[in-house]
N, C-alpha and C. Protein backbone atom coordinates (compact mmCIF):
# COMPACT_ATOMS: atom_id res chain seq x y z
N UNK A 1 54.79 109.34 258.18
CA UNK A 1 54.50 107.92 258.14
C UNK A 1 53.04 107.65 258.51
N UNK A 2 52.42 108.27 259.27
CA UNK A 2 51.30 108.35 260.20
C UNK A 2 49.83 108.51 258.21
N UNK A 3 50.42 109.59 258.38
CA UNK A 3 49.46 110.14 256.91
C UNK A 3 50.11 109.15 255.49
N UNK A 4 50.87 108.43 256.09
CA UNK A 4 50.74 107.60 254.39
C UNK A 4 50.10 106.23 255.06
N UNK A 5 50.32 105.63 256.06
CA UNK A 5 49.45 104.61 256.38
C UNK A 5 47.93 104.92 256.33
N UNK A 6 47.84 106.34 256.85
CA UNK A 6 46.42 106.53 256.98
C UNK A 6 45.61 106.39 255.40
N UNK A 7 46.48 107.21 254.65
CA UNK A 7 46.30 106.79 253.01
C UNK A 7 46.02 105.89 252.75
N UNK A 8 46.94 104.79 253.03
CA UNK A 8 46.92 103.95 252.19
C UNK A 8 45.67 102.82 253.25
N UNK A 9 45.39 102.77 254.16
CA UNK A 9 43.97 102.13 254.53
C UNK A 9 43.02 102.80 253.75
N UNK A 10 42.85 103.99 253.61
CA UNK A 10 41.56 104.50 253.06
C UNK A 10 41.42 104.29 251.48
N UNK A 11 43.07 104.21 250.68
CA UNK A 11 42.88 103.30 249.16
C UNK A 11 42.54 102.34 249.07
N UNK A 12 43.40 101.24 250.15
CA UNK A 12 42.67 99.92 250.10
C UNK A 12 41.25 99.77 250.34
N UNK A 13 40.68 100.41 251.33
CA UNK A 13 39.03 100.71 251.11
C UNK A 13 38.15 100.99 250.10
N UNK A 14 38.79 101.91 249.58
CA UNK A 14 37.97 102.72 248.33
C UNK A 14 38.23 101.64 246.78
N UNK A 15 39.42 101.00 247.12
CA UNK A 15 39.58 99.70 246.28
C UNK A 15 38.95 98.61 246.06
N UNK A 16 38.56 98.24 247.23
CA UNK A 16 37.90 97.05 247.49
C UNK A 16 36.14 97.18 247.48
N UNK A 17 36.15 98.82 247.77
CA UNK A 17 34.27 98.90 247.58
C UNK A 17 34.27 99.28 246.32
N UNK A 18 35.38 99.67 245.69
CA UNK A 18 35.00 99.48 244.03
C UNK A 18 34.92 98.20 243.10
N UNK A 19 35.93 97.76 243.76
CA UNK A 19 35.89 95.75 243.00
C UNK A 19 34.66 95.12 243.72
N UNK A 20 33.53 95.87 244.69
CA UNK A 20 32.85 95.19 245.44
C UNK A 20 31.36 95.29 244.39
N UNK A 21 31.47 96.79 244.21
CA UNK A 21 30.66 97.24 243.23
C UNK A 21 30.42 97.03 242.29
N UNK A 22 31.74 96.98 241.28
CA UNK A 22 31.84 96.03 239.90
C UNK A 22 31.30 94.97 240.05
N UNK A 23 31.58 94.16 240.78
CA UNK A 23 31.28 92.75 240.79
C UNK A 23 29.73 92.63 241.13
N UNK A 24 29.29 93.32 241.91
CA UNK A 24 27.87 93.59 241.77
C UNK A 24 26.77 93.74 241.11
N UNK A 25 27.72 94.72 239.70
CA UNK A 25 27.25 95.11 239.01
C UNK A 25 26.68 94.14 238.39
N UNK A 26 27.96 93.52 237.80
CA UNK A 26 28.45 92.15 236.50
C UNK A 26 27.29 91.00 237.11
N UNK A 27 27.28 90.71 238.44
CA UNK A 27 26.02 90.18 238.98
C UNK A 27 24.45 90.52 238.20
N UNK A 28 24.61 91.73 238.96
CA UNK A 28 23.26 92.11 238.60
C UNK A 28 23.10 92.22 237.09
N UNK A 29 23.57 92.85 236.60
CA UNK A 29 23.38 93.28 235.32
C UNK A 29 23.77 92.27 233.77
N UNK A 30 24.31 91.08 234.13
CA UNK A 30 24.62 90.18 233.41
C UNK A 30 24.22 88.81 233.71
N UNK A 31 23.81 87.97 232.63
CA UNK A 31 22.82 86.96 232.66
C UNK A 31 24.19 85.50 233.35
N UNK A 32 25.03 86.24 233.82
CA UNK A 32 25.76 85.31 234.37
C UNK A 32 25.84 85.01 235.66
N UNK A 33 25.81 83.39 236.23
CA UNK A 33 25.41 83.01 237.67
C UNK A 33 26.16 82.81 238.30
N UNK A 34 27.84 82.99 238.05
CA UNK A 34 28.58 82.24 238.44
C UNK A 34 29.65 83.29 238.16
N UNK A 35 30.92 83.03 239.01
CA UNK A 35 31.92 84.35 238.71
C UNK A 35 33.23 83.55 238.43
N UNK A 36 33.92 83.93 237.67
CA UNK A 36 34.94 82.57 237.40
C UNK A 36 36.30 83.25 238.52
N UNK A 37 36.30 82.84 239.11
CA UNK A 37 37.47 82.97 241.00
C UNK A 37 38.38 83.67 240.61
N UNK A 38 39.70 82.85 239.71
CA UNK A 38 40.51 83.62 239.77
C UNK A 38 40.74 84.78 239.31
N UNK A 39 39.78 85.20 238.00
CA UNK A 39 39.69 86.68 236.88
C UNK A 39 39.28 87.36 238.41
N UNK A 40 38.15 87.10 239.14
CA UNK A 40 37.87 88.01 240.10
C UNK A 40 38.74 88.22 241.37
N UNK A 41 39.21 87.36 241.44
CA UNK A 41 40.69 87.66 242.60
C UNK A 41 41.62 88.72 241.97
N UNK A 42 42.32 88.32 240.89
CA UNK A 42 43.04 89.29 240.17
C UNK A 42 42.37 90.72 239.68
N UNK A 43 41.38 90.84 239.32
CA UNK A 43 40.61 92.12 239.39
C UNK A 43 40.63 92.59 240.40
N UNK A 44 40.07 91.93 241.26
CA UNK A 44 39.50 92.77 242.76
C UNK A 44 40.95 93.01 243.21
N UNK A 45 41.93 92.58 243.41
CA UNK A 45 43.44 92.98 243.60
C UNK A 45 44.02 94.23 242.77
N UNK A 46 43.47 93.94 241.42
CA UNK A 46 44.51 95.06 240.51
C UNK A 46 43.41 96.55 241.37
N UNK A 47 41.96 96.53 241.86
CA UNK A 47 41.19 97.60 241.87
C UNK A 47 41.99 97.92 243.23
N UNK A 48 41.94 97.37 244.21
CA UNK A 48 42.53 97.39 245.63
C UNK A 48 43.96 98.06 245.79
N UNK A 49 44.68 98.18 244.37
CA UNK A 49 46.32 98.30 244.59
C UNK A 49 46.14 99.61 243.68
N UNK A 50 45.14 99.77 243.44
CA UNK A 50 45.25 101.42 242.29
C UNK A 50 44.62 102.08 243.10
N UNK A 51 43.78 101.40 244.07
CA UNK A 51 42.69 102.52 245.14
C UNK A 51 43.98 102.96 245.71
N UNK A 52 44.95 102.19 246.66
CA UNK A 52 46.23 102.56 247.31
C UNK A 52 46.99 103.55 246.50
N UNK A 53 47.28 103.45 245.22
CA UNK A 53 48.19 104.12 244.29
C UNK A 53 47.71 105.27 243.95
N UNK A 54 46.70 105.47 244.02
CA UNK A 54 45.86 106.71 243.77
C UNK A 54 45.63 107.52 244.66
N UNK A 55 45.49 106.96 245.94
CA UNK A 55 45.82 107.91 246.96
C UNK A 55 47.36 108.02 248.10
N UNK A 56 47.83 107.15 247.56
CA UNK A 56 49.17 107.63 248.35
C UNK A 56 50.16 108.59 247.67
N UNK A 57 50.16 108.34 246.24
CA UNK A 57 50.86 109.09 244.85
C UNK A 57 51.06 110.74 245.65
N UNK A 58 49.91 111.16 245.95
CA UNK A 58 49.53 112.26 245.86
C UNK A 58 50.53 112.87 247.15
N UNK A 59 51.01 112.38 248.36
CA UNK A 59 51.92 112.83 248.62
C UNK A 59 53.44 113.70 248.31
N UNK A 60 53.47 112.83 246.98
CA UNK A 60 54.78 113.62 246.51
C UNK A 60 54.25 115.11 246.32
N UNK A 61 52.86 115.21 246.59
CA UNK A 61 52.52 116.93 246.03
C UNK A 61 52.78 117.86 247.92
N UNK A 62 52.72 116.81 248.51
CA UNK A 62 52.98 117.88 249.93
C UNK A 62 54.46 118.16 250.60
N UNK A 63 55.06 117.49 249.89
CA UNK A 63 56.52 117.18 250.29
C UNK A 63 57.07 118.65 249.86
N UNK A 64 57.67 119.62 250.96
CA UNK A 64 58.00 120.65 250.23
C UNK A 64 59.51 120.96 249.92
N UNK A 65 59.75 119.65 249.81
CA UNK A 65 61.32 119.18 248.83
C UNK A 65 61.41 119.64 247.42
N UNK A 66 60.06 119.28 246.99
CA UNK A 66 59.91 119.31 245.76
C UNK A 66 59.12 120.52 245.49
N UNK A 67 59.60 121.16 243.91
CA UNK A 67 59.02 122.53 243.18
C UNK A 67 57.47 121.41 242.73
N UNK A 68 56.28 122.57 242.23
CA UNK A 68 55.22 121.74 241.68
C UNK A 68 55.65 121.02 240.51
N UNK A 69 57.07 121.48 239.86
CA UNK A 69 56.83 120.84 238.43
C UNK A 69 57.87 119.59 238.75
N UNK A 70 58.75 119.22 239.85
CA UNK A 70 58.97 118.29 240.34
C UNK A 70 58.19 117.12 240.76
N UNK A 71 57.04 117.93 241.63
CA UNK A 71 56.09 117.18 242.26
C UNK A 71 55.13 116.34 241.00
N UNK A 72 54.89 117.03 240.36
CA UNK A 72 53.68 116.72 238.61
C UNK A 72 54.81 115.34 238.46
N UNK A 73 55.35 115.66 238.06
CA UNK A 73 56.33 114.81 237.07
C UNK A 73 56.70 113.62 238.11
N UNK A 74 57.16 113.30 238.63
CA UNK A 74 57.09 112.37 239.85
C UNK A 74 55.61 111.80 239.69
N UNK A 75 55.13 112.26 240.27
CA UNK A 75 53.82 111.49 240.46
C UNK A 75 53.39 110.91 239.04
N UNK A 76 52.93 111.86 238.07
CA UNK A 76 52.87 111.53 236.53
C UNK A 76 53.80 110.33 236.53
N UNK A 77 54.90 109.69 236.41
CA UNK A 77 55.48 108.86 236.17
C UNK A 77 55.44 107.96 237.29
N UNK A 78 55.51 107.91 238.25
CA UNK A 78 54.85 106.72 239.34
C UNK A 78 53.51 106.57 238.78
N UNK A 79 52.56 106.84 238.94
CA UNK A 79 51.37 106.67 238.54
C UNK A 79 51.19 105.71 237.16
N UNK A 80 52.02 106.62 236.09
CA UNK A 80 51.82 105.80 234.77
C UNK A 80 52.36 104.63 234.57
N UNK A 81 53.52 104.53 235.41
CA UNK A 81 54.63 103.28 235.18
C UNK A 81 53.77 101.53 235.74
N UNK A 82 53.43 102.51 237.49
CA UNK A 82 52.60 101.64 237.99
C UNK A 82 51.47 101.06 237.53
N UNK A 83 50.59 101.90 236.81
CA UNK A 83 49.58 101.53 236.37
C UNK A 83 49.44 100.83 234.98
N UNK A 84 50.42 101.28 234.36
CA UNK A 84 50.52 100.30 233.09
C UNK A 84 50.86 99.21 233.13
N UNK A 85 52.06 98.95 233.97
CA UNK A 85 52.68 97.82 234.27
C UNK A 85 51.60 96.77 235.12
N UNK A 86 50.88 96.85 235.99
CA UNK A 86 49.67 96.24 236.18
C UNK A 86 48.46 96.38 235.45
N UNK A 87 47.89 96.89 234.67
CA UNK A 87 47.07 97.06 233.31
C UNK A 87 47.60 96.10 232.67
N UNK A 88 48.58 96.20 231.93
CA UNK A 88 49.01 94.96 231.28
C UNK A 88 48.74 93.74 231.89
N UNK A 89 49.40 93.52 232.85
CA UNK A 89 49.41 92.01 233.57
C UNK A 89 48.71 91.83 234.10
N UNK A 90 47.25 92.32 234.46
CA UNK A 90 46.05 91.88 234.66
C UNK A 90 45.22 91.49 233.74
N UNK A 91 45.52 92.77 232.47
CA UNK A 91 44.73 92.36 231.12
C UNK A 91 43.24 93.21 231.17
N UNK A 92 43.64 94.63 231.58
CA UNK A 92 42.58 95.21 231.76
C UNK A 92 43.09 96.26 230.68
N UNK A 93 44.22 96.24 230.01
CA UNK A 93 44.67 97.03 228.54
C UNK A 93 45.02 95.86 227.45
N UNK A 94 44.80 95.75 226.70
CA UNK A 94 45.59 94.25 225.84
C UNK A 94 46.74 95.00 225.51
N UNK A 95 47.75 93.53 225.47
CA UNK A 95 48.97 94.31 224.99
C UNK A 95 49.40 94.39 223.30
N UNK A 96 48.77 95.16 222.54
CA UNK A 96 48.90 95.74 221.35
C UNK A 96 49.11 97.03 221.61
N UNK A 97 49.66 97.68 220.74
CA UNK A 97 50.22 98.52 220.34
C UNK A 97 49.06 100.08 220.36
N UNK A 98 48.11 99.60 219.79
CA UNK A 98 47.09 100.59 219.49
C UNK A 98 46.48 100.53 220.54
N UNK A 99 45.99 99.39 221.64
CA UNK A 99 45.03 99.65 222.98
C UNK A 99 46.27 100.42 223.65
N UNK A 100 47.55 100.06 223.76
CA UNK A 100 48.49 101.38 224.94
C UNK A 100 48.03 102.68 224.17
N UNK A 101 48.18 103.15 222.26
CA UNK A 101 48.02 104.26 222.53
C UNK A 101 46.84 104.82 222.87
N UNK A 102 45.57 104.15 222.64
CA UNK A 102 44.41 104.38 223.12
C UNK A 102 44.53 104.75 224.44
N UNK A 103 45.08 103.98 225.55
CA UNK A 103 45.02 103.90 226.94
C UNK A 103 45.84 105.24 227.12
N UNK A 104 46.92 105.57 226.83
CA UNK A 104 48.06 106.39 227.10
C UNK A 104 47.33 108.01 227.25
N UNK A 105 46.31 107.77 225.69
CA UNK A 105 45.83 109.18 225.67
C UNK A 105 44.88 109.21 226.26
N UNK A 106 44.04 108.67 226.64
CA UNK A 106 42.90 108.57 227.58
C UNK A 106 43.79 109.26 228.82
N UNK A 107 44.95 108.46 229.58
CA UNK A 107 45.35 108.34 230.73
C UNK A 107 46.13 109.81 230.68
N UNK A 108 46.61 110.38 229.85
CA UNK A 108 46.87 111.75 229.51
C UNK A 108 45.69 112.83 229.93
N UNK A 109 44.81 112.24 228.88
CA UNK A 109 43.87 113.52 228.70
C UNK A 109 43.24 113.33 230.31
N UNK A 110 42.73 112.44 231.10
CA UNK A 110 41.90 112.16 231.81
C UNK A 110 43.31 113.11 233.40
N UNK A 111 44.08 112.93 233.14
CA UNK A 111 45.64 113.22 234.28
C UNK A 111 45.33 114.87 233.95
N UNK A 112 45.66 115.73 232.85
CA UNK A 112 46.10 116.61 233.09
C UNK A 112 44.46 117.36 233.27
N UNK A 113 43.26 117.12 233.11
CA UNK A 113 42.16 117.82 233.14
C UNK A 113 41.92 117.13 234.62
N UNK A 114 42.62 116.25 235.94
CA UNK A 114 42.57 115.99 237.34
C UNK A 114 43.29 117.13 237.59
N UNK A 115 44.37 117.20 237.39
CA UNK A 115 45.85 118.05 237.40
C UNK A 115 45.33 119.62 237.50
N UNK A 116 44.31 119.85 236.05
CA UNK A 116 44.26 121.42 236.28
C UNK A 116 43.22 121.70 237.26
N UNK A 117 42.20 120.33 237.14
CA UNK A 117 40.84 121.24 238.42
C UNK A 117 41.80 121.22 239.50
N UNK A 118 42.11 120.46 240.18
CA UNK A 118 43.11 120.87 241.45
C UNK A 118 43.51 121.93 241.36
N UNK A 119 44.67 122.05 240.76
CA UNK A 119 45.30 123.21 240.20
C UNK A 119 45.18 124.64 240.52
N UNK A 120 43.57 124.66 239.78
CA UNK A 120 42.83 125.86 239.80
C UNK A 120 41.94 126.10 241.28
N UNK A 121 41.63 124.81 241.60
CA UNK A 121 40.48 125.25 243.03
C UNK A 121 41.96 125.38 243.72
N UNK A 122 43.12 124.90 244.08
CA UNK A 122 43.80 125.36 245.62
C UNK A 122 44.28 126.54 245.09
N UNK A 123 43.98 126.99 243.86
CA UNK A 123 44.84 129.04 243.50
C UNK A 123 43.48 129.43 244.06
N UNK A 124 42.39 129.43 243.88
CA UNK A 124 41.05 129.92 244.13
C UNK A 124 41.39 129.95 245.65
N UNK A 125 41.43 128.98 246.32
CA UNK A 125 41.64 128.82 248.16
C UNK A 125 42.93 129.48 248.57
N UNK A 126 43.96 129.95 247.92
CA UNK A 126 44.95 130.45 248.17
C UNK A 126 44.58 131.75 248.08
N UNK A 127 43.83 132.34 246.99
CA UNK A 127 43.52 133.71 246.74
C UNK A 127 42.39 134.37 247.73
N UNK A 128 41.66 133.18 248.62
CA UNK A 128 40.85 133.69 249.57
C UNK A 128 41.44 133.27 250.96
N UNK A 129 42.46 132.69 250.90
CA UNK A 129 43.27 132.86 252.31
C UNK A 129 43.86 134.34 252.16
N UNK A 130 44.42 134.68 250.94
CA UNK A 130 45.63 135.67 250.91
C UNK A 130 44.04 137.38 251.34
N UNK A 131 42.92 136.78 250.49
CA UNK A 131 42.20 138.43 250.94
C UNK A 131 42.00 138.28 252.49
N UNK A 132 41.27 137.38 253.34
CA UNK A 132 40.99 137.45 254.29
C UNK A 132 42.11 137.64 255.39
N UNK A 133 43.43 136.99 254.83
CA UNK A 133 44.63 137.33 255.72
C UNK A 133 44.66 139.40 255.59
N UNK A 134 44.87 139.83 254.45
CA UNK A 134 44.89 141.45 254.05
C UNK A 134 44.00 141.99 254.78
N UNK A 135 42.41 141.16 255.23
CA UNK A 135 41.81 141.90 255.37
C UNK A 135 42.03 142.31 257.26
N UNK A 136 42.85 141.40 257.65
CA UNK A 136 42.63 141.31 259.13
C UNK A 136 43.76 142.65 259.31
C-alpha cells in the first residue's frame, strides 16, 4: 500500500508538470493570449490521471502472483482500456473509426518496443547479478 501511494503521488506529479509544460508551451509558442478554462482543466486532468496510470500500472509487474505473461497482459489491458476510454472523452483521439486504428497501432507499436527495452535491460541486470553472485 505504502509503494502504490508512493506511486501514485509521484504520477500525479509527473502529470501535472507535464500539463504544466504543455500549457507553457501553447503559451509560448502560439499567437494565443488567452487559454479557454475548461479545454485546459480537462486536459490538465486527463495528463494528471495517465501520469498516475502510468506509473501505478506497473505494479502488476512486481506482484509475484502473477507469471510475466500474466503480468504483460493485465497491465496491456488496464492501460489500454483506461486510456482509451479517457482519450475518447477528453477528445484527445476523435471518435472515428480510423483515428482508434491510427491510435491503437501507435499505442501497440509504442507498448511493445517500452515492453522489450525493459525486458531486455532487467535480463542484462539479472545476467550480471547471476556472474557476480558465481563469482563470489
Amino acid at each position: 500500500m505504502k509503494t502504490f501511494l508512493f506511486r501514485s503521488m509521484i504520477g500525479i506529479f509527473f502529470g501535472a508538470f507535464i500539463a504544466v509544460l504543455l500549457t507553457n508551451g501553447v503559451v509560448l509558442f502560439s499567437d494565443r493570449e488567452t487559454l479557454n478554462g475548461p479545454l485546459f482543466l480537462k486536459n490538465s486532468l486527463g495528463s494528471i490521471f495517465c501520469g498516475w496510470l502510468f506509473t501505478v500500472t506497473p505494479l502488476y509487474f512486481e506482484n509475484m502472483r502473477f507469471t510475466m505473461m500474466q503480468a504483460t497482459v493485465l497491465h496491456f489491458l488496464t492501460v489500454f482500456v483506461a486510456y482509451f476510454i479517457f482519450a475518447f472523452f477528453i477528445g484527445w483521439i476523435p471518435f472515428t473509426l480510423f483515428s482508434f486504428g491510427t491510435a491503437l497501432t501507435i499505442f501497440v507499436v509504442v507498448y511493445t518496443l517500452h515492453w522489450l527495452a525493459f525486458y531486455y535491460y532487467f535480463r542484462i541486470q539479472a545476467k550480471k547479478l547471476n556472474k557476480e553472485l558465481n563469482s563470489i
